[in-house]
C-alpha atoms as a PDB file:
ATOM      1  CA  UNK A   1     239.737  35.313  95.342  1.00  0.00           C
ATOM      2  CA  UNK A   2     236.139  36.814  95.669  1.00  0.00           C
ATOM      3  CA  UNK A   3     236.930  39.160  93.085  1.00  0.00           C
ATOM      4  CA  UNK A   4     238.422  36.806  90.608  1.00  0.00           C
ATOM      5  CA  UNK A   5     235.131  35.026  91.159  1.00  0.00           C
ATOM      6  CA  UNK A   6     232.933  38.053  91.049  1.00  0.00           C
ATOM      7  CA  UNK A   7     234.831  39.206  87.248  1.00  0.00           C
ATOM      8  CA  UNK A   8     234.608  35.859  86.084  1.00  0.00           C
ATOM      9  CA  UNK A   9     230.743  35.875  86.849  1.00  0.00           C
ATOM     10  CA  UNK A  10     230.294  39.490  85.537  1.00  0.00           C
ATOM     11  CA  UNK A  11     232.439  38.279  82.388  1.00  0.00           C
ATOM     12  CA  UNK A  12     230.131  34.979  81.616  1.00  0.00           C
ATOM     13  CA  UNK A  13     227.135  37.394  81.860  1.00  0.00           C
ATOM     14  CA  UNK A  14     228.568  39.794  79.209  1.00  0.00           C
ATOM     15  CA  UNK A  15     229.097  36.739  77.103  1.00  0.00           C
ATOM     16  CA  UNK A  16     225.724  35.688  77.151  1.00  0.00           C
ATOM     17  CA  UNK A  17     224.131  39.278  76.742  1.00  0.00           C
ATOM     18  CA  UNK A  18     226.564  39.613  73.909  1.00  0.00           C
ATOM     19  CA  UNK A  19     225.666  36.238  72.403  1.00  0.00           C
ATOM     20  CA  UNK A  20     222.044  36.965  73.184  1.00  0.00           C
ATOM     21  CA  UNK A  21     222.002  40.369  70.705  1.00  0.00           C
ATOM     22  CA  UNK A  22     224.298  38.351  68.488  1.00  0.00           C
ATOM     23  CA  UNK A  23     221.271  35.794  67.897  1.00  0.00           C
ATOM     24  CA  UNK A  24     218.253  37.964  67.428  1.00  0.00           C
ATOM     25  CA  UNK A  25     220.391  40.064  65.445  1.00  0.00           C
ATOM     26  CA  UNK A  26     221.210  36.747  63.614  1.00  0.00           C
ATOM     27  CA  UNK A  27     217.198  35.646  63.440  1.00  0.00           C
ATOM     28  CA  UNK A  28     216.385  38.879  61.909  1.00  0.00           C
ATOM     29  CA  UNK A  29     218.568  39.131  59.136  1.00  0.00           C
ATOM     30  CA  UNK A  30     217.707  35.508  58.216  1.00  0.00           C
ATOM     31  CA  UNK A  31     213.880  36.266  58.278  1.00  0.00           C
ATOM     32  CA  UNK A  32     214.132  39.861  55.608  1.00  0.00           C
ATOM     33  CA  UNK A  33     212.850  38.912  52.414  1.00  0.00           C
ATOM     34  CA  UNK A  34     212.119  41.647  50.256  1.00  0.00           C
ATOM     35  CA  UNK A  35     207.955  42.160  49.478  1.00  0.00           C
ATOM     36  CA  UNK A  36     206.316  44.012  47.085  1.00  0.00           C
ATOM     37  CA  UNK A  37     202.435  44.797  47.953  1.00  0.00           C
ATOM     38  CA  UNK A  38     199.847  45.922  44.835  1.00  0.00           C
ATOM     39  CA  UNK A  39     196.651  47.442  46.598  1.00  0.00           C
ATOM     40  CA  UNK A  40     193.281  46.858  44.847  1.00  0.00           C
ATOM     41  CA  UNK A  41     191.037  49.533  42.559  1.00  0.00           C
ATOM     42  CA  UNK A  42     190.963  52.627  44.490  1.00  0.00           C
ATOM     43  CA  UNK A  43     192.890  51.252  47.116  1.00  0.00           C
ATOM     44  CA  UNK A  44     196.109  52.813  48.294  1.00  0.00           C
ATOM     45  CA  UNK A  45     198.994  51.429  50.110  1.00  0.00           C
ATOM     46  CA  UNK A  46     196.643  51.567  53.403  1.00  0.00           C
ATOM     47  CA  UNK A  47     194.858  48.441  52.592  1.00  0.00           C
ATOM     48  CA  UNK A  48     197.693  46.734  53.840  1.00  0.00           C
ATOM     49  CA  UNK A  49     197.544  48.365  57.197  1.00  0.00           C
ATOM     50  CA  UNK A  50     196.657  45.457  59.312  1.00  0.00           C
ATOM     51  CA  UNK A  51     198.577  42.855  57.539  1.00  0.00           C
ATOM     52  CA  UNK A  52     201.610  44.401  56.964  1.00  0.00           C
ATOM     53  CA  UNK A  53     202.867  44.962  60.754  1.00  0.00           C
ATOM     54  CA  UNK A  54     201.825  40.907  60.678  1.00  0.00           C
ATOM     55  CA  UNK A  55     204.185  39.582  58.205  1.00  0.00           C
ATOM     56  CA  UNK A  56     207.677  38.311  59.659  1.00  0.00           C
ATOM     57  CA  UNK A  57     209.691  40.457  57.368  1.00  0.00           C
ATOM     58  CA  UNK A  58     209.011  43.806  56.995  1.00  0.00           C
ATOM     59  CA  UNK A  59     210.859  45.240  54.109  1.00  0.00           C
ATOM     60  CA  UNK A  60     208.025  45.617  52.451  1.00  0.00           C
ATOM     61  CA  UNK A  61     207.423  47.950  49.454  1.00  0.00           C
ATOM     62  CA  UNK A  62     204.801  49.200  47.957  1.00  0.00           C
ATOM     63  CA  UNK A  63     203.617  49.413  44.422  1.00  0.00           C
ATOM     64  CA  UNK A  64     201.047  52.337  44.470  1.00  0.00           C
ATOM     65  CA  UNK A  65     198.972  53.067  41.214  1.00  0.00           C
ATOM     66  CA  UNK A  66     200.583  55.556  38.795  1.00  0.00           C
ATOM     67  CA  UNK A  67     197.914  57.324  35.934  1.00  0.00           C
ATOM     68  CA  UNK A  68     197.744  54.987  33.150  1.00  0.00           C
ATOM     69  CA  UNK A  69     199.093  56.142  29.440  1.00  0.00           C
ATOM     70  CA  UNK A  70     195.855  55.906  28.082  1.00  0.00           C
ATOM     71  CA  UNK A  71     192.225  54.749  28.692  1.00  0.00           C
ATOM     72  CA  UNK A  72     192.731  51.561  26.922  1.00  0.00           C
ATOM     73  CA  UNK A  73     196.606  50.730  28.135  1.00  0.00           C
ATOM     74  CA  UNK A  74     196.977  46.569  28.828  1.00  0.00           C
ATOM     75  CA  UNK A  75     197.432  45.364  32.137  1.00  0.00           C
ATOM     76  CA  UNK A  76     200.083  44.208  30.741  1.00  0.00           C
ATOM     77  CA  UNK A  77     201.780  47.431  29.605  1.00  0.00           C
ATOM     78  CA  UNK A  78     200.315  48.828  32.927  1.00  0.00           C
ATOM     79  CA  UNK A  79     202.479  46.368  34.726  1.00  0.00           C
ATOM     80  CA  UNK A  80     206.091  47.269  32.680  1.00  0.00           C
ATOM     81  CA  UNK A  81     205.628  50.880  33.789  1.00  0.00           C
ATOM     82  CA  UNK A  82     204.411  50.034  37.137  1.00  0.00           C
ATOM     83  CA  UNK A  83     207.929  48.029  37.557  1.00  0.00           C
ATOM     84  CA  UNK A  84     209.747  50.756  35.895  1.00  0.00           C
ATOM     85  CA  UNK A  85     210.753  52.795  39.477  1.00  0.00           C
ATOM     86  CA  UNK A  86     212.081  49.613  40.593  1.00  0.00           C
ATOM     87  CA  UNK A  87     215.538  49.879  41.113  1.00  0.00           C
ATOM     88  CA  UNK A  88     216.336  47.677  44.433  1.00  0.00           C
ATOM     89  CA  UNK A  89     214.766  44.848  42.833  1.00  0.00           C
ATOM     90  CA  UNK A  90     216.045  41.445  44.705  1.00  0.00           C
ATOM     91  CA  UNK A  91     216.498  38.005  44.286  1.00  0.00           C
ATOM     92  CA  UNK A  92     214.113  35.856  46.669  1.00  0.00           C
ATOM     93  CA  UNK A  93     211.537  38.282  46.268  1.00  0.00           C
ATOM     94  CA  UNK A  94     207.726  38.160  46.639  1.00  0.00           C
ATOM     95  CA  UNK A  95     204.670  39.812  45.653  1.00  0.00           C
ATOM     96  CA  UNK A  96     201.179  40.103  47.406  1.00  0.00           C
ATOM     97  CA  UNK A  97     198.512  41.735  45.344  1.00  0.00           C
ATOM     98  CA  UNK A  98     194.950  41.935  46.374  1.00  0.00           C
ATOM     99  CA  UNK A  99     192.027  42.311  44.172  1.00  0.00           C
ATOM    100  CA  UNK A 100     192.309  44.757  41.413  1.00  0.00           C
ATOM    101  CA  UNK A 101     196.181  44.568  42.263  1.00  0.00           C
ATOM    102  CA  UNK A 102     196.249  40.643  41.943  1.00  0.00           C
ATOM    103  CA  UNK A 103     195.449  40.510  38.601  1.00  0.00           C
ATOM    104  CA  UNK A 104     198.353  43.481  38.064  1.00  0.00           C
ATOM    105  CA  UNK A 105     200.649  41.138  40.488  1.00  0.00           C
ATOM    106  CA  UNK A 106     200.325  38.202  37.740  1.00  0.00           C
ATOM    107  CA  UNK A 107     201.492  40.546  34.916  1.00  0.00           C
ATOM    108  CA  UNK A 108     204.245  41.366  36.990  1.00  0.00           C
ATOM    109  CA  UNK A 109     205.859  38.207  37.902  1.00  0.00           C
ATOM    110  CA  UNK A 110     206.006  37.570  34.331  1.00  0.00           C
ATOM    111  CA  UNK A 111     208.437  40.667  34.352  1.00  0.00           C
ATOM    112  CA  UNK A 112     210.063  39.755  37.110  1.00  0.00           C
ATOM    113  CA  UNK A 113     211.282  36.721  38.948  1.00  0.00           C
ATOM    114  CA  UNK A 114     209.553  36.230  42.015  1.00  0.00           C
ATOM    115  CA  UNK A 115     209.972  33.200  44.485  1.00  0.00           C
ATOM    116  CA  UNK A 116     205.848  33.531  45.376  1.00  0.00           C
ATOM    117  CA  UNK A 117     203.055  35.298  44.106  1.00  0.00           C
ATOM    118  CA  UNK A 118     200.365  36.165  46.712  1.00  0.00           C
ATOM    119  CA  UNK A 119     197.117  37.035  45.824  1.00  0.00           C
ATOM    120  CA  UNK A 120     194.519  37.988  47.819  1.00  0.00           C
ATOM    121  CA  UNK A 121     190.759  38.018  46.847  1.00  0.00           C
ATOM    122  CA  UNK A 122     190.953  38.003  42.838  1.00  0.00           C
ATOM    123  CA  UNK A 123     191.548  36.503  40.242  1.00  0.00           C
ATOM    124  CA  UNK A 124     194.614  34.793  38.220  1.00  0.00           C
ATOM    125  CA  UNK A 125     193.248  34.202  34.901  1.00  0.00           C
ATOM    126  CA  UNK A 126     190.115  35.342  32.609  1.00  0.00           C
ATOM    127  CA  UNK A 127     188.201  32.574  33.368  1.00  0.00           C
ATOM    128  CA  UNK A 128     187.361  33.222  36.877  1.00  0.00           C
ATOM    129  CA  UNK A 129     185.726  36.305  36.295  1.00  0.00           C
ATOM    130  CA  UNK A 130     182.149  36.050  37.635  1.00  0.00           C
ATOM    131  CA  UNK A 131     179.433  36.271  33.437  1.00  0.00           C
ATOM    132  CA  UNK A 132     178.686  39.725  34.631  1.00  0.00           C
ATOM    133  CA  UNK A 133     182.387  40.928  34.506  1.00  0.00           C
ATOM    134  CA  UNK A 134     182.946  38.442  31.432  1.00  0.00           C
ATOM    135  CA  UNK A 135     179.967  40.409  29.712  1.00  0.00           C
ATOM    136  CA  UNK A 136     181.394  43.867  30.296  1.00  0.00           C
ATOM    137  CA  UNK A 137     184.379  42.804  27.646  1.00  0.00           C
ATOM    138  CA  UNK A 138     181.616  43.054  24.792  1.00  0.00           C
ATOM    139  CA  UNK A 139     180.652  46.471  26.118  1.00  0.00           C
ATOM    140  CA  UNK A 140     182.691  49.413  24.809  1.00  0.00           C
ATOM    141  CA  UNK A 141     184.087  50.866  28.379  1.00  0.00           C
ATOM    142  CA  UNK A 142     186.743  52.910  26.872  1.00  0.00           C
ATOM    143  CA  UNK A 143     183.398  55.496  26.067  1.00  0.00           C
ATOM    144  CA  UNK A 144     181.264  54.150  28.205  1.00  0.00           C
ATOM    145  CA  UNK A 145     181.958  53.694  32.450  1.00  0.00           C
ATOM    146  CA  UNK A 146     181.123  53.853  35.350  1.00  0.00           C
ATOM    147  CA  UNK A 147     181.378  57.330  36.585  1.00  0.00           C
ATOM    148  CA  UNK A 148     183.828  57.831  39.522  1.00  0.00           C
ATOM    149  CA  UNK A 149     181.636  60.390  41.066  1.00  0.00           C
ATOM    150  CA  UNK A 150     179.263  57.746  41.270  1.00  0.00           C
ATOM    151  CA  UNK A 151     181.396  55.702  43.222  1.00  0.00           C
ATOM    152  CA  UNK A 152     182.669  58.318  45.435  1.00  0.00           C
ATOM    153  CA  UNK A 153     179.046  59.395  46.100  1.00  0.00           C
ATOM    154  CA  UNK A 154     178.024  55.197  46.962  1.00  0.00           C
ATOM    155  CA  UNK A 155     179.806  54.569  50.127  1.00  0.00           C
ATOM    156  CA  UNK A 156     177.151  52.125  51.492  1.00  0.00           C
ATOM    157  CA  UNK A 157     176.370  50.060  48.434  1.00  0.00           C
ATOM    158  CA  UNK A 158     180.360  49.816  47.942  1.00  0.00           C
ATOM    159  CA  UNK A 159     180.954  49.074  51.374  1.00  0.00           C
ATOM    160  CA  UNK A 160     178.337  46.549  51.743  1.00  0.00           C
ATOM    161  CA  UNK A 161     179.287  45.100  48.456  1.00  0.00           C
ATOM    162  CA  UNK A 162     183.040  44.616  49.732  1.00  0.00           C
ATOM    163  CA  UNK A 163     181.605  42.927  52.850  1.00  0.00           C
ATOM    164  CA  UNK A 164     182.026  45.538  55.323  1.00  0.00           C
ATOM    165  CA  UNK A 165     179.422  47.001  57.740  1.00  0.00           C
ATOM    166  CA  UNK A 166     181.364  48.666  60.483  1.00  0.00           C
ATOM    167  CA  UNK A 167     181.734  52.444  60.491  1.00  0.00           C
ATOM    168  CA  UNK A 168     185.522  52.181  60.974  1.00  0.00           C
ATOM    169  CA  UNK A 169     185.815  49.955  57.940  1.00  0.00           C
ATOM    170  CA  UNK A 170     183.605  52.252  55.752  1.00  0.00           C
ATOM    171  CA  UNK A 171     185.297  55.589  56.561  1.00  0.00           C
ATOM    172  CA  UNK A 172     188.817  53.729  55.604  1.00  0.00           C
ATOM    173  CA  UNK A 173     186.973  52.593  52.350  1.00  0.00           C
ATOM    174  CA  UNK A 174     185.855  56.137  51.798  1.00  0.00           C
ATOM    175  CA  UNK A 175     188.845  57.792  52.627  1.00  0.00           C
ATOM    176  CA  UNK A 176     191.056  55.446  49.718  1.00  0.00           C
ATOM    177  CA  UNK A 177     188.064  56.408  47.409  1.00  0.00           C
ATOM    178  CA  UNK A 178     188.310  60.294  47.717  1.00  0.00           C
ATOM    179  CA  UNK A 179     192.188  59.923  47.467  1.00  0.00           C
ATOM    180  CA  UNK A 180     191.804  57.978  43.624  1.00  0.00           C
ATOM    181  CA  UNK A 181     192.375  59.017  40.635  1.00  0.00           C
ATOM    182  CA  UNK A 182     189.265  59.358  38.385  1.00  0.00           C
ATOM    183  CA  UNK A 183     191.218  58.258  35.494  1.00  0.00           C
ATOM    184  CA  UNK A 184     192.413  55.268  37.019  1.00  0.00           C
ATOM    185  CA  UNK A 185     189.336  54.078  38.205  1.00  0.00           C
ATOM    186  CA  UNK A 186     187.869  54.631  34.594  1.00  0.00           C
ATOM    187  CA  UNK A 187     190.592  52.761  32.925  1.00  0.00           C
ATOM    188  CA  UNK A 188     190.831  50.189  35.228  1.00  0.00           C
ATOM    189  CA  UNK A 189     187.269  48.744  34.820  1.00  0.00           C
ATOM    190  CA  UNK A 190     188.415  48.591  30.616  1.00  0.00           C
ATOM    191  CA  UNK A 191     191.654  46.664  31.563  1.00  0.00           C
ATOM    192  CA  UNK A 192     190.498  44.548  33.594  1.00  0.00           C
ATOM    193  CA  UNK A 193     187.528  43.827  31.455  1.00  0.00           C
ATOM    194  CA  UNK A 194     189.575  43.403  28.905  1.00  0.00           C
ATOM    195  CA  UNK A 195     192.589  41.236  30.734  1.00  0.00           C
ATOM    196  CA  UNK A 196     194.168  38.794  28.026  1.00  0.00           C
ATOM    197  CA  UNK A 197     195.843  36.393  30.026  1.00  0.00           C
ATOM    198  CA  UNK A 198     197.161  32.819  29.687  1.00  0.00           C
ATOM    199  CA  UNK A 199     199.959  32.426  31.633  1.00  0.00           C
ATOM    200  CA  UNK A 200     199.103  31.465  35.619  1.00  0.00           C
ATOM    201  CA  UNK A 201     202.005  31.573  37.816  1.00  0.00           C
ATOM    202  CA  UNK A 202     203.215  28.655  39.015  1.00  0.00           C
ATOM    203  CA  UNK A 203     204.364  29.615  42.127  1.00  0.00           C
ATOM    204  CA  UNK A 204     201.043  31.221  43.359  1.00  0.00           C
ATOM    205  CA  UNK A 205     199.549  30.992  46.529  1.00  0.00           C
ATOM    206  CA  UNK A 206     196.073  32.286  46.147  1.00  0.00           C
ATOM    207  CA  UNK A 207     193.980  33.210  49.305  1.00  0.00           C
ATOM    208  CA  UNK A 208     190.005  33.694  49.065  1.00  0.00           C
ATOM    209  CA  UNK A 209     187.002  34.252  50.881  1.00  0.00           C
ATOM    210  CA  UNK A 210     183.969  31.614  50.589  1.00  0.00           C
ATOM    211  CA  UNK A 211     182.313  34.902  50.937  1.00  0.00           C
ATOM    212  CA  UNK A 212     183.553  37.323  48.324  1.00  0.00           C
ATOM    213  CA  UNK A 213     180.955  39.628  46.859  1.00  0.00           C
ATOM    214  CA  UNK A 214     183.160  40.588  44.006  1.00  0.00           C
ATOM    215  CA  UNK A 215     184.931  37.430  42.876  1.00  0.00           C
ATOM    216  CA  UNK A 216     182.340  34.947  44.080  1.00  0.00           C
ATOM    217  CA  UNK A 217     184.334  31.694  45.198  1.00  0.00           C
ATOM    218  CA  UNK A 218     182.452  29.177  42.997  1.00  0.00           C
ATOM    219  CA  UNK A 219     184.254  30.196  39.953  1.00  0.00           C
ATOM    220  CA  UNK A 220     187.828  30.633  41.417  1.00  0.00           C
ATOM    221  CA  UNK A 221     190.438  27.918  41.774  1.00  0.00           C
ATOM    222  CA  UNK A 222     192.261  29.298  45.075  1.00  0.00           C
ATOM    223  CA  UNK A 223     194.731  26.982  47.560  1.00  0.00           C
ATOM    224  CA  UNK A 224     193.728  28.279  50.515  1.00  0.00           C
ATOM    225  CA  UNK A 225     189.645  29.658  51.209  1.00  0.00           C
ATOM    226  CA  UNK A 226     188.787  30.921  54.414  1.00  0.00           C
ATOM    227  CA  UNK A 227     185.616  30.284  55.363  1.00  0.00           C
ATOM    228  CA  UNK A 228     183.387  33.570  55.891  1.00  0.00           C
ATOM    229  CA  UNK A 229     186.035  35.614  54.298  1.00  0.00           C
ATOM    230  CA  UNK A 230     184.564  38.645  51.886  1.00  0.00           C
ATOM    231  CA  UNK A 231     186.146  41.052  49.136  1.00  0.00           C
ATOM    232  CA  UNK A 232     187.668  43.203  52.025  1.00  0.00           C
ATOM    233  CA  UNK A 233     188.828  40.304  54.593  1.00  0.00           C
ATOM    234  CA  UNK A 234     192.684  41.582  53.997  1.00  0.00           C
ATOM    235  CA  UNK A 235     191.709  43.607  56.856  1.00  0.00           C
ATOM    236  CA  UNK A 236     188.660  42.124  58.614  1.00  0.00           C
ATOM    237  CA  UNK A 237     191.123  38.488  58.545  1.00  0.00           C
ATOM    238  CA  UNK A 238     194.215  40.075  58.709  1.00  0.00           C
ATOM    239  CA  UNK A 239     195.682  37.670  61.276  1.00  0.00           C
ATOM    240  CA  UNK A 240     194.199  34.441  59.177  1.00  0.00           C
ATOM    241  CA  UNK A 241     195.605  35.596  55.622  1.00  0.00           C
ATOM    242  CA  UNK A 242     198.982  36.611  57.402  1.00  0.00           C
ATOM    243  CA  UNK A 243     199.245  33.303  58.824  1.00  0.00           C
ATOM    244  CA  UNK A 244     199.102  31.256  55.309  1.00  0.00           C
ATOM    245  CA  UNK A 245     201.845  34.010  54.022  1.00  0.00           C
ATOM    246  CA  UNK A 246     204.248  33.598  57.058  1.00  0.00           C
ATOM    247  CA  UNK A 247     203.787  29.852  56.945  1.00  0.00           C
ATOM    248  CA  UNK A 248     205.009  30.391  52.759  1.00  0.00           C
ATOM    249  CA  UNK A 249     207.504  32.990  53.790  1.00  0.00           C
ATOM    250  CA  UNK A 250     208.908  30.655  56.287  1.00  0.00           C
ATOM    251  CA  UNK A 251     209.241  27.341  53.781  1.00  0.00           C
ATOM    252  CA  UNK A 252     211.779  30.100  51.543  1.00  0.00           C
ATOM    253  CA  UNK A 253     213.739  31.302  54.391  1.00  0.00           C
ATOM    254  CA  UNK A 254     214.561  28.210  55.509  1.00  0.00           C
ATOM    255  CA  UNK A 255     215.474  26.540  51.834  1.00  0.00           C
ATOM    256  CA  UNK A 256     217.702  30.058  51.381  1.00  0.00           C
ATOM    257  CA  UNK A 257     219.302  28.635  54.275  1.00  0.00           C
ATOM    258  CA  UNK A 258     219.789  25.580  53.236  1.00  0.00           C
ATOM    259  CA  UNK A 259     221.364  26.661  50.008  1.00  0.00           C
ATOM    260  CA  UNK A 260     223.563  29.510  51.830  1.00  0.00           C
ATOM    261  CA  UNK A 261     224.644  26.447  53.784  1.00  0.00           C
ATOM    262  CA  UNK A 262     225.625  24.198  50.892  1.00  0.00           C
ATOM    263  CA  UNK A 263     227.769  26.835  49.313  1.00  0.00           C
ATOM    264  CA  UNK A 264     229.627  27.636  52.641  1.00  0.00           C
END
């Protein structure tokens, strides 16, 4: 009788271990979501170091910048050939861009349907460029730029200007500067300059700092601000800006439920 008892016990217990597995498994397949990440100008897919790990699904791929065709290609034709490796490409999927690779993230959800386009610390249309950008446009940048020597050889003005002052954050900053391409940097300050848009997303979620020293707050129309926040807070407010994605992330998963439901 004991050890009728003692099986049925040791049965129930490999029920609930089994069930147990069974649900996490369960609770992680509902929460992948496919997520494409654009870093910023001279940026590389390290940018997204501390936010990444943060996010509740982590298929996460990432868009890293290819040479452009030419130093006057479009964002837009930048974009199409940025998309072109693409070949996994799923419904239900997202796109977080920050800075330079926000405005690129705009051109590309024109391309392709995504359920939310994040943007971190840019812009989402001409007309929240700070004048001094806006004045570059009349400039002619495909002859004349600024050098990317120059810029390799300014860590401390470009560090302070992205709003970061510890040494850790500076040597990552300098390290994603070495690795860029000169070319890209050159054409990107023409494209961007030169960005003929007219189409915001209507599914954005834009995320800025009160404090960015690039794209100063007062002339961008953002949903979320965090207070303090600069150019560079993808990584200095990793944990706040992964918070506002998650809490986006989590109102999809849970209508993709909904509708997997329905059709059941």
């Amino acid at each position: 009788m004991e050890i009728v008892l003692i099986l049925e016990v040791f049965q129930s217990d490999l029920l609930r271990l089994f069930l147990s597995k069974r649900l996490k498994t369960n609770n992680k397949t509902k929460r992948k979501m496919k997520i494409y990440c654009v870093p910023g100008l001279a940026n590389d897919k390290r940018v997204f170091d501390k936010l990444g790990p943060m996010l509740i699904s982590q298929d996460i791929t990432f868009l890293e910048h290819i040479a452009p065709a030419n130093p006057t290609e479009s964002m837009k034709d930048y974009a199409k050939r940025l998309i072109a490796g693409i070949t996994d490409f799923e419904e239900n999927s997202v796109i977080i861009g920050m800075s330079l690779g926000g405005i690129i993230s705009v051109e590309i959800s024109k391309l392709l349907p995504m359920k939310k386009v994040f943007l971190i610390s840019t812009i989402k249309h001409p007309n929240e460029f700070p004048w001094q950008i806006k004045m570059l446009k009349n400039l002619p940048l495909e002859k004349v730029q600024l050098p990317a020597w120059l810029i390799r050889k300014s860590l401390k003005p470009v560090a302070w200007l992205l709003g970061v002052t510890d040494s850790t954050g500076r040597a990552h900053i300098q390290s994603m500067i070495d690795s860029a391409s000169e070319d890209h940097i050159a054409w990107a300050q023409y494209a961007a300059a030169n960005w003929d848009n007219r189409l915001i997303p209507n599914n954005y979620v834009h995320i800025h700092g009160t404090k960015d020293e690039i794209f100063p707050a007062a002339y961008v129309r953002a949903s979320h601000f965090i207070e303090g926040g600069n150019h560079y807070m993808i990584m200095e407010r990793a944990k706040e800006v992964a918070q506002i994605i998650n809490t986006e992330l989590e109102k999809i998963l849970a209508v993709n439920k909904v509708q997997s439901l329905k059709m059941r």
